[in-house]
N, C-alpha and C. Protein backbone atom coordinates (compact mmCIF):
# COMPACT_ATOMS: atom_id res chain seq x y z
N UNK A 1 39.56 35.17 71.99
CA UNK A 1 40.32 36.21 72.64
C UNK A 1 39.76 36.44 74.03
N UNK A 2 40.21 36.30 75.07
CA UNK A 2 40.02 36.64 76.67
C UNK A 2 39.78 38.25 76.64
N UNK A 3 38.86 38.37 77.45
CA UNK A 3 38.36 39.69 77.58
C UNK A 3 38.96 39.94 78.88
N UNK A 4 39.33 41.32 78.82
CA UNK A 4 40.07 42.20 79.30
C UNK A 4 39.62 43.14 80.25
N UNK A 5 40.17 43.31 81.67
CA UNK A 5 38.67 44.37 82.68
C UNK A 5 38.39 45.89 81.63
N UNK A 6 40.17 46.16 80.90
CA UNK A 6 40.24 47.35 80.38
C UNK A 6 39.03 47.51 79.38
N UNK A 7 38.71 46.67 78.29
CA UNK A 7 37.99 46.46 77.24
C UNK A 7 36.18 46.57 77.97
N UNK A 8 36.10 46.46 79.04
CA UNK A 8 34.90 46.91 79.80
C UNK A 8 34.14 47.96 79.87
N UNK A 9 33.13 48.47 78.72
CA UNK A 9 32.27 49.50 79.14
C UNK A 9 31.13 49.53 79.17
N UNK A 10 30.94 48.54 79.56
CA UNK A 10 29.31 48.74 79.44
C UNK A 10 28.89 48.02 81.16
N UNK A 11 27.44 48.46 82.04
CA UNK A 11 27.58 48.02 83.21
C UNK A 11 27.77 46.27 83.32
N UNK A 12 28.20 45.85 84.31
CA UNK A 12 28.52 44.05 84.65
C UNK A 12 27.45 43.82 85.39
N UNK A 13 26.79 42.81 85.28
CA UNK A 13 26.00 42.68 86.42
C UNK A 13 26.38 40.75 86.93
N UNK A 14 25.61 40.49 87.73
CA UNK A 14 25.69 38.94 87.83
C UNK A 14 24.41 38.14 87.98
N UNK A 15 24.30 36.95 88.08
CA UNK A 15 22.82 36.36 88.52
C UNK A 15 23.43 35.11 88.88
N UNK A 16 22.44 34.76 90.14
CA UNK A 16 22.74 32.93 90.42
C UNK A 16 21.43 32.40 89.85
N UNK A 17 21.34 31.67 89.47
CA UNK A 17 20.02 30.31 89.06
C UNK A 17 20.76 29.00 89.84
N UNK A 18 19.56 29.08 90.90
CA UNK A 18 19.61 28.09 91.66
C UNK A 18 18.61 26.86 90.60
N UNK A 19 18.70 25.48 91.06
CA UNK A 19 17.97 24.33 90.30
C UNK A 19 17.99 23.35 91.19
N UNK A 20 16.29 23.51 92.16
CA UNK A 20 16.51 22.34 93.30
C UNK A 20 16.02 21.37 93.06
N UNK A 21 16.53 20.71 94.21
CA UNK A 21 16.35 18.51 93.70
C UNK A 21 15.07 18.90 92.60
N UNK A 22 15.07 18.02 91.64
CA UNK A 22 13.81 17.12 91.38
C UNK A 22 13.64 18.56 90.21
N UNK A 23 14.01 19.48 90.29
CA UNK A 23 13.87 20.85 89.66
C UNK A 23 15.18 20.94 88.18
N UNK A 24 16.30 20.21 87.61
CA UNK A 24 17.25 20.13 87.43
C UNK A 24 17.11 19.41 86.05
N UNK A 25 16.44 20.27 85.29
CA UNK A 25 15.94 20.02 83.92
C UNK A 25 16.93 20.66 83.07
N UNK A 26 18.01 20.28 82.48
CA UNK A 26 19.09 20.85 81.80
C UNK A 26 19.08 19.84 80.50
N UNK A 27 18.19 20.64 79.93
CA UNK A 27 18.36 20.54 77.82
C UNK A 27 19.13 21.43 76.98
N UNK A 28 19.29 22.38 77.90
CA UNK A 28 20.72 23.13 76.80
C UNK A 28 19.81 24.30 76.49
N UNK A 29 18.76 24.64 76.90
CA UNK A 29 17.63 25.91 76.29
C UNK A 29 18.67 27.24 77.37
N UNK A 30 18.91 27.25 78.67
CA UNK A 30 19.47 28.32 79.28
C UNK A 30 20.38 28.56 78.41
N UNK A 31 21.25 27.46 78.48
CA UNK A 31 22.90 27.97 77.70
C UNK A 31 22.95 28.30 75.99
N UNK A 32 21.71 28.27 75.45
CA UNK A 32 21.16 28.11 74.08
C UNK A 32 21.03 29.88 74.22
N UNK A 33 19.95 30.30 75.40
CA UNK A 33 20.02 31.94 75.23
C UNK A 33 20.54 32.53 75.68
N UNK A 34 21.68 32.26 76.34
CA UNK A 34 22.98 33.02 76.70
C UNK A 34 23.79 33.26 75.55
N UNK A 35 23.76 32.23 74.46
CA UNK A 35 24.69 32.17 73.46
C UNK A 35 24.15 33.00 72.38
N UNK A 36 22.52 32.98 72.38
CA UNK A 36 21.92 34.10 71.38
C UNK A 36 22.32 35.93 72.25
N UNK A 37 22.17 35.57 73.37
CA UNK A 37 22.03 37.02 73.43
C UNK A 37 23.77 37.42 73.68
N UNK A 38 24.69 36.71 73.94
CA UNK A 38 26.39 37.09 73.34
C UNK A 38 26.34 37.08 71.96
N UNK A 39 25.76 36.33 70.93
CA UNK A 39 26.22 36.26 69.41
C UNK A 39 25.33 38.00 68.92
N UNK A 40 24.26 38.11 70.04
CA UNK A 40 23.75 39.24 69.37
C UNK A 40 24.38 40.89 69.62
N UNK A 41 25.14 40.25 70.05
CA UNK A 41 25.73 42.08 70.70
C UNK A 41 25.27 42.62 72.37
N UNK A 42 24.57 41.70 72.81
CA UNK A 42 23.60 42.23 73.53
C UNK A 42 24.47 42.10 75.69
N UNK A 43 24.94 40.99 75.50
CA UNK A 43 25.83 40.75 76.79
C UNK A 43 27.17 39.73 76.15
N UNK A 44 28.52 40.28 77.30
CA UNK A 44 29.55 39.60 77.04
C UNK A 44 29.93 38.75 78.38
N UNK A 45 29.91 37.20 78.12
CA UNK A 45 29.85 36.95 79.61
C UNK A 45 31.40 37.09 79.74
N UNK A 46 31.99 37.56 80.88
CA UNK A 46 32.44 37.76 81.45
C UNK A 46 33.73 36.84 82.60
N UNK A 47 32.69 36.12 83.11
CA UNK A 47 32.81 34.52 84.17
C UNK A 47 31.84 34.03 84.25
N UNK A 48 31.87 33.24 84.50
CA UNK A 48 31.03 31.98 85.18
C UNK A 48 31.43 30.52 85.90
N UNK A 49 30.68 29.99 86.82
CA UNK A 49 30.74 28.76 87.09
C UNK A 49 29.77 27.98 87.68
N UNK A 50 29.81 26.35 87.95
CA UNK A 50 28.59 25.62 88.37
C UNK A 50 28.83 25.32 89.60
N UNK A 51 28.36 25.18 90.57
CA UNK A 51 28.03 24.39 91.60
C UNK A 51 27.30 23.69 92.16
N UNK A 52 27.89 22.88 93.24
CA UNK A 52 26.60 21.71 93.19
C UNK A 52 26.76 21.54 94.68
N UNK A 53 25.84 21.13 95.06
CA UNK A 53 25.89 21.13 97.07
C UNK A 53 24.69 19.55 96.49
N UNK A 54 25.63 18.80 97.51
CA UNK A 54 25.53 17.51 98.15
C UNK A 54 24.36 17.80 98.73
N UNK A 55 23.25 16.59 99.06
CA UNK A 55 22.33 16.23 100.02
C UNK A 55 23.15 16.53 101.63
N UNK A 56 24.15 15.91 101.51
CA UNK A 56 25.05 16.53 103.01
C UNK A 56 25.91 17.77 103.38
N UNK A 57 25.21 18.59 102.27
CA UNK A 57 26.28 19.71 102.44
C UNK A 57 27.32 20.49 101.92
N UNK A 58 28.09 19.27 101.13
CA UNK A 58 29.60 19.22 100.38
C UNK A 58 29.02 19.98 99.00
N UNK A 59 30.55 21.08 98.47
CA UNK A 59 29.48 22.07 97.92
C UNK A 59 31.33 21.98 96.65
N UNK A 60 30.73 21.36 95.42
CA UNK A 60 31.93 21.43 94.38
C UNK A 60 31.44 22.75 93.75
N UNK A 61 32.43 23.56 93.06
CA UNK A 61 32.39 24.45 92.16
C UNK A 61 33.48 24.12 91.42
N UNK A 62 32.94 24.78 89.82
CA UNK A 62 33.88 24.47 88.68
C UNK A 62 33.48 25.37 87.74
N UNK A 63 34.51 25.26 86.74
CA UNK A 63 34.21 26.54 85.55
C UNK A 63 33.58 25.51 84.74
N UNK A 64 33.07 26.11 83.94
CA UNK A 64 32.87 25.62 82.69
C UNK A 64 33.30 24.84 81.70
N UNK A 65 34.63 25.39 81.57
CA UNK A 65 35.89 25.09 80.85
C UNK A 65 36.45 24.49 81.42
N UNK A 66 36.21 23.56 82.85
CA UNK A 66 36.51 22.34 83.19
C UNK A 66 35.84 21.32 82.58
N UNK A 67 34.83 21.38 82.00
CA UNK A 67 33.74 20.48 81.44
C UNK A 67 34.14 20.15 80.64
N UNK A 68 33.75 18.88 80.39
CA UNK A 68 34.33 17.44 79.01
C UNK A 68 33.47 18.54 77.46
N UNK A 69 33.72 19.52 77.34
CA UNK A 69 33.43 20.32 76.15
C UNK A 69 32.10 19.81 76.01
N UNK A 70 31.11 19.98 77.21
CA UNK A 70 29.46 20.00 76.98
C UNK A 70 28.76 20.92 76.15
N UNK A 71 28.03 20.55 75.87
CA UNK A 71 26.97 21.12 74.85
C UNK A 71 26.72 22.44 74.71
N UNK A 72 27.09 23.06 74.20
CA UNK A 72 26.84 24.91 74.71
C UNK A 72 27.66 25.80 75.48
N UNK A 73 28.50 24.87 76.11
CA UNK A 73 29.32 25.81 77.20
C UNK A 73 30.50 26.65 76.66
N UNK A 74 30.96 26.60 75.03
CA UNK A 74 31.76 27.35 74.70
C UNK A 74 31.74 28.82 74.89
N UNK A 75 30.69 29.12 74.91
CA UNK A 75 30.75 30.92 75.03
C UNK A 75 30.88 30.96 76.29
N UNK A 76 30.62 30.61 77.38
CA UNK A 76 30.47 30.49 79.04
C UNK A 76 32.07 30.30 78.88
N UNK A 77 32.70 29.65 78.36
CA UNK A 77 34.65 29.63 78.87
C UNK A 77 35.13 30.78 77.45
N UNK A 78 34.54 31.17 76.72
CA UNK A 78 35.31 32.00 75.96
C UNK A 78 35.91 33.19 76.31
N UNK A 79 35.41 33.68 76.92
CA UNK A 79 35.73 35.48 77.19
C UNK A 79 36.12 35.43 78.87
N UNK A 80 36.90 34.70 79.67
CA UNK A 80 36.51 34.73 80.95
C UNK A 80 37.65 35.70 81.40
N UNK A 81 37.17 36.23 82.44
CA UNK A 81 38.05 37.18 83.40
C UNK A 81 37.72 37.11 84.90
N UNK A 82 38.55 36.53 85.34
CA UNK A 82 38.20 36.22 86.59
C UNK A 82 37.68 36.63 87.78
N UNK A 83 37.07 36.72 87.85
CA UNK A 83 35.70 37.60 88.43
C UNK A 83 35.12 37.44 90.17
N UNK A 84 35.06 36.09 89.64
CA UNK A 84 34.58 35.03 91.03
C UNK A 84 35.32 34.73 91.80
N UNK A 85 35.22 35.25 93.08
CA UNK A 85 36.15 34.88 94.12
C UNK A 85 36.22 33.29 94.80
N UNK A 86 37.00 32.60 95.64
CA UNK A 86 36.39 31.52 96.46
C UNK A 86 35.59 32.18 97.40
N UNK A 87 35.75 33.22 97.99
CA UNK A 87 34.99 33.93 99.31
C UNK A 87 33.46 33.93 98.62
N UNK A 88 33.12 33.98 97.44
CA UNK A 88 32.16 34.33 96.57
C UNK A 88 31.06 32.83 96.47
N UNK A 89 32.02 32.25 96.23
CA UNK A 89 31.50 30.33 95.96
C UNK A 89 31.33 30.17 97.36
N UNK A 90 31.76 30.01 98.59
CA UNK A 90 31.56 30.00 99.73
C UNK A 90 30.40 30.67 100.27
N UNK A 91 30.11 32.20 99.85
CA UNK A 91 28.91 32.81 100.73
C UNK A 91 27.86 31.70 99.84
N UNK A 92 27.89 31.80 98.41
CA UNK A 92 26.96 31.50 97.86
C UNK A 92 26.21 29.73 97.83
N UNK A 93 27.48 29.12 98.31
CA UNK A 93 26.88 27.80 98.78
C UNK A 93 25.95 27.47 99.99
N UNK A 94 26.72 28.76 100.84
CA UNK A 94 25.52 28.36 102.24
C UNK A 94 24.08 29.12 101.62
N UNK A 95 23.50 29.59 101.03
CA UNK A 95 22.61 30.37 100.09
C UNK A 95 21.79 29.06 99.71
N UNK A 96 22.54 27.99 99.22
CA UNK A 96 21.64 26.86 98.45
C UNK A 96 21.45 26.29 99.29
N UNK A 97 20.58 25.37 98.62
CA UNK A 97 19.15 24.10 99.16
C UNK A 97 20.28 22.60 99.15
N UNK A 98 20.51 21.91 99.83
CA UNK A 98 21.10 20.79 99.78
C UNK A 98 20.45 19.72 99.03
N UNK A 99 21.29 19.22 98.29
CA UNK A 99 21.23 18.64 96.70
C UNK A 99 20.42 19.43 95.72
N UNK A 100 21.00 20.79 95.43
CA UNK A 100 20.84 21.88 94.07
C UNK A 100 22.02 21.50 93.45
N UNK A 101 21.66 22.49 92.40
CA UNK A 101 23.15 23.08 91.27
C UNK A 101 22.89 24.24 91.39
N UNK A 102 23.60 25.36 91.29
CA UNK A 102 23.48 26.52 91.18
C UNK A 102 24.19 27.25 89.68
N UNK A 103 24.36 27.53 88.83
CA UNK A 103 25.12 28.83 87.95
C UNK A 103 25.00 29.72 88.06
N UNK A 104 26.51 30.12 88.29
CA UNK A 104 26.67 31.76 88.28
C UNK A 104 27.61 32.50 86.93
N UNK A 105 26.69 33.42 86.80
CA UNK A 105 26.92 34.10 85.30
C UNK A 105 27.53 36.03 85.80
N UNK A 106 28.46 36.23 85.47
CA UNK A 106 28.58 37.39 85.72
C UNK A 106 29.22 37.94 84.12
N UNK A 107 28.24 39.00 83.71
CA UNK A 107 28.64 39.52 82.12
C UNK A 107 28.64 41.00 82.07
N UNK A 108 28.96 41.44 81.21
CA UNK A 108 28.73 43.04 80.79
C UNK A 108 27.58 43.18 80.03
N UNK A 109 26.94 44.16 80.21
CA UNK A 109 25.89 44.88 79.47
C UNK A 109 25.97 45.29 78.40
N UNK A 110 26.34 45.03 77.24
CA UNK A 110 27.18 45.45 76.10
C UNK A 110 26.33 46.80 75.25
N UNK A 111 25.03 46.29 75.69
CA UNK A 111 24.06 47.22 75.06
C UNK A 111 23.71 48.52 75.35
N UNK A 112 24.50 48.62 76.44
CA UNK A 112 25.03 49.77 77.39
C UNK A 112 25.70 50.20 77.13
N UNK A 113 26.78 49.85 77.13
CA UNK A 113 27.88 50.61 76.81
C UNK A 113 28.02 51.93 76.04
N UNK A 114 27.42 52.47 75.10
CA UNK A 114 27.63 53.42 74.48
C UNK A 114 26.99 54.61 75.52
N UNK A 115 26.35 54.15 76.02
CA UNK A 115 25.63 55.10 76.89
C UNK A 115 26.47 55.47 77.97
N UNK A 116 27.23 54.43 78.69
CA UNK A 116 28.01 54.68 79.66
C UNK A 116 28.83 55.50 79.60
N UNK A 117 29.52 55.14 78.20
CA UNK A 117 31.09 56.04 77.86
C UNK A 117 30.54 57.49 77.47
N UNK A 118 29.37 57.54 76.85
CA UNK A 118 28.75 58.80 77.06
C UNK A 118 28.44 59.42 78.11
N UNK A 119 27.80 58.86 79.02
CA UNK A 119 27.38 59.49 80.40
C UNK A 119 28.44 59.87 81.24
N UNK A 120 29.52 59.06 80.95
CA UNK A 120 31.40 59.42 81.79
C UNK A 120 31.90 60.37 81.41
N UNK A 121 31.70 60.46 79.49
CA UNK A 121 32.23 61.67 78.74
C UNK A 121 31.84 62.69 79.30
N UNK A 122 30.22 63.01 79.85
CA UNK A 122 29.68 64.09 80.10
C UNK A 122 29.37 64.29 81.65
N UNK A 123 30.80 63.75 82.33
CA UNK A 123 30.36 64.33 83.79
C UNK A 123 29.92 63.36 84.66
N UNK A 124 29.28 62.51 84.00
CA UNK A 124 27.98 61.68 85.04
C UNK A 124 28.70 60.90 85.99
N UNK A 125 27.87 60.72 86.89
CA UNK A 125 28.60 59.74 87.90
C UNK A 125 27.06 59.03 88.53
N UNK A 126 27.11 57.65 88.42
CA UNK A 126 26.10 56.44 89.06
C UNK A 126 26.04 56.87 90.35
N UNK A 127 24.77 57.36 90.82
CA UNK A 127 25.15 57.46 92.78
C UNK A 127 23.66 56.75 92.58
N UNK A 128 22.85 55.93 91.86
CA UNK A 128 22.00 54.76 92.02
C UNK A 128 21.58 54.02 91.01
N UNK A 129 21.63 52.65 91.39
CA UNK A 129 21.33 51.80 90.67
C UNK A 129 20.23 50.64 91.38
N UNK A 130 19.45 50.17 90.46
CA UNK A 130 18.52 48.69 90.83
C UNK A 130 18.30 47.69 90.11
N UNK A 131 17.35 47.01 90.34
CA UNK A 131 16.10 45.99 89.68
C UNK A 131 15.22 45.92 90.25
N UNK A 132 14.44 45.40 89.92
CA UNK A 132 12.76 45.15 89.93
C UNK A 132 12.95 43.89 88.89
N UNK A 133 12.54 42.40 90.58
CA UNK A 133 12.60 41.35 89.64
C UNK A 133 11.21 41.01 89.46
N UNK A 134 11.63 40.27 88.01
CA UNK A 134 9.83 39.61 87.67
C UNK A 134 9.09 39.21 88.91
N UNK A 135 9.70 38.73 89.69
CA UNK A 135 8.35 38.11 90.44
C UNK A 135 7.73 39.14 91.85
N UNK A 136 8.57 40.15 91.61
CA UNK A 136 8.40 41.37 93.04
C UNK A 136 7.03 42.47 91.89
N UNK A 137 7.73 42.23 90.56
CA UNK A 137 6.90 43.12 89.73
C UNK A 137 5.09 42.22 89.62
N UNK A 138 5.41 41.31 89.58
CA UNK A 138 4.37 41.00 88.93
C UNK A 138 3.45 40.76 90.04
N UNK A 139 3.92 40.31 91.72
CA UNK A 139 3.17 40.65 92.78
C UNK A 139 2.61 41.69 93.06
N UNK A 140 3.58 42.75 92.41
CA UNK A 140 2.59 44.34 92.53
C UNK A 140 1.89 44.60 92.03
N UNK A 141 1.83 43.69 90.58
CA UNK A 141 0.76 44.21 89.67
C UNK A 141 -0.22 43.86 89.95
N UNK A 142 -0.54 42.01 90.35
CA UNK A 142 -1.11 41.20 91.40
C UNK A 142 -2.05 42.35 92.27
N UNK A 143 -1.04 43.07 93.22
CA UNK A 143 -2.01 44.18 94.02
C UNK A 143 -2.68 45.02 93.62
N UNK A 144 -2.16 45.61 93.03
CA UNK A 144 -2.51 46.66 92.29
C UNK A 144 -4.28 46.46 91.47
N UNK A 145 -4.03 45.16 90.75
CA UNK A 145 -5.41 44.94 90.15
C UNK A 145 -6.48 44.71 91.00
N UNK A 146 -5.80 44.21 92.48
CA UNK A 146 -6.67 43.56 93.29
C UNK A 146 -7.62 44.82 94.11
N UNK A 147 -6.88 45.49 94.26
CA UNK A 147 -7.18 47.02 94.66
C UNK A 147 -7.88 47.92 93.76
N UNK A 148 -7.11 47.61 92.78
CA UNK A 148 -8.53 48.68 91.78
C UNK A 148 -9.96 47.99 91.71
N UNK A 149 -10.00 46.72 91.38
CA UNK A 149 -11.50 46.03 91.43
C UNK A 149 -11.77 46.42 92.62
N UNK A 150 -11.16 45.98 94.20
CA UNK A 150 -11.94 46.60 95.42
C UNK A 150 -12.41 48.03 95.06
N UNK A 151 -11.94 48.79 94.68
CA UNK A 151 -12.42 50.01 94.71
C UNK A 151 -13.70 50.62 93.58
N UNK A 152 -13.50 49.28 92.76
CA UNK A 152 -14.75 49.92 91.66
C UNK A 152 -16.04 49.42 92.12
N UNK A 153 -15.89 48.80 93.01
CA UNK A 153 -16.92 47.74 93.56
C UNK A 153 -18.08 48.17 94.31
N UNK A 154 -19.65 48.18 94.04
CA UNK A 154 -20.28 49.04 94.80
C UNK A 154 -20.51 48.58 96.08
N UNK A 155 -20.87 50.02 96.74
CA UNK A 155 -20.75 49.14 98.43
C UNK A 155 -22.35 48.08 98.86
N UNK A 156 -21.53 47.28 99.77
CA UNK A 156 -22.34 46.59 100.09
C UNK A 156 -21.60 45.19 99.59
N UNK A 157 -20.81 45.10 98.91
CA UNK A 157 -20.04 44.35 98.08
C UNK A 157 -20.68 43.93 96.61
N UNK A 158 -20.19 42.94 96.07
CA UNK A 158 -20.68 42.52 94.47
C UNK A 158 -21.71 41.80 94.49
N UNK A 159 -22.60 41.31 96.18
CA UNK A 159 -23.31 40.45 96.53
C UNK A 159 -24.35 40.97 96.60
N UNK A 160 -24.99 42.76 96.88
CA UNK A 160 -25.45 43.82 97.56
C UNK A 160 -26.54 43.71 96.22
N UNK A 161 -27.71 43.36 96.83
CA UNK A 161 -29.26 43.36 96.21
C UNK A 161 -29.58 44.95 96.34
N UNK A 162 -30.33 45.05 94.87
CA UNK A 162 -31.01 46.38 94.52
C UNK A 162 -32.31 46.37 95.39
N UNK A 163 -32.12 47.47 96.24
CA UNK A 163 -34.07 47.78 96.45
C UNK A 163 -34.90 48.46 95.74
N UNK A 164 -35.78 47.89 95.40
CA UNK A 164 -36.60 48.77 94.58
C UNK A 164 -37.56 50.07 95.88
N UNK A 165 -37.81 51.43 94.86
CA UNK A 165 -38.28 52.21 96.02
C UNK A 165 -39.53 52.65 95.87
């Protein structure tokens, strides 16, 4: 059954996964946990598609459900609603590395949803939203540790000989 914008309550979000030259290890493990976390209740994808930019530039995009019925890609064409613009495939090709693939996944939050239709029921209105991606988080944490050891550190540094008096 094609999913419907109406049937939508929970937030959408999107992601690209870029995969440059030499980087383009496709065993079916991505599209393996996309399919656990749709079978689990957890996200409904929405759209999607692949692209691929040439060593020279030339940049194909395609759905899924253009594909010779590859390995996994049934849930990626099951539920689609058209989402993705060409203006969309266009910004996002000049974005890539010449000779990548890119996928783009845009789904609903399903696990959300109850919360949403609650938070609408009661007034609410989104005036902010974010992320904090793994690798911005984990640079901070990076600092963060690096800074607390500077600071536990006696002066003189960790090198700083005791005098006896």
């Amino acid at each position: 059954m094609d999913a419907q914008i109406s049937d939508v309550s929970g937030p959408v979000d999107f992601l690209v996964l870029e995969f440059p030259p030499g980087h383009q290890n496709f065993t079916g493990e991505v599209l393996a946990e996309i399919d656990r976390l749709t079978e689990s209740g957890i996200i409904r994808v929405l759209d999607s598609i692949v692209m691929a930019k040439s060593v020279e530039g030339e940049v194909e995009g395609f759905e899924l459900s253009d594909l010779d019925e590859a390995e996994g890609t049934d849930v990626l064409a099951s539920e689609i609603v058209p989402l993705i613009a060409e203006s969309d495939v266009v910004a996002l090709a000049e974005a890539m590395e010449p000779g990548s693939v890119a996928g783009v996944l845009v789904y609903e939050n399903v696990w959300a949803a109850d919360f949403a239709i609650a938070a609408r029921a009661a007034g609410a209105e989104l005036i902010a939203d974010g992320r904090i991606h793994t690798q911005v988080l984990a640079a901070a944490l990076e600092e963060a540790a690096a800074a607390s050891a500077a600071a536990v550190e006696p002066e003189g540094g960790a090198a700083a000989e005791k005098k006896e008096v």
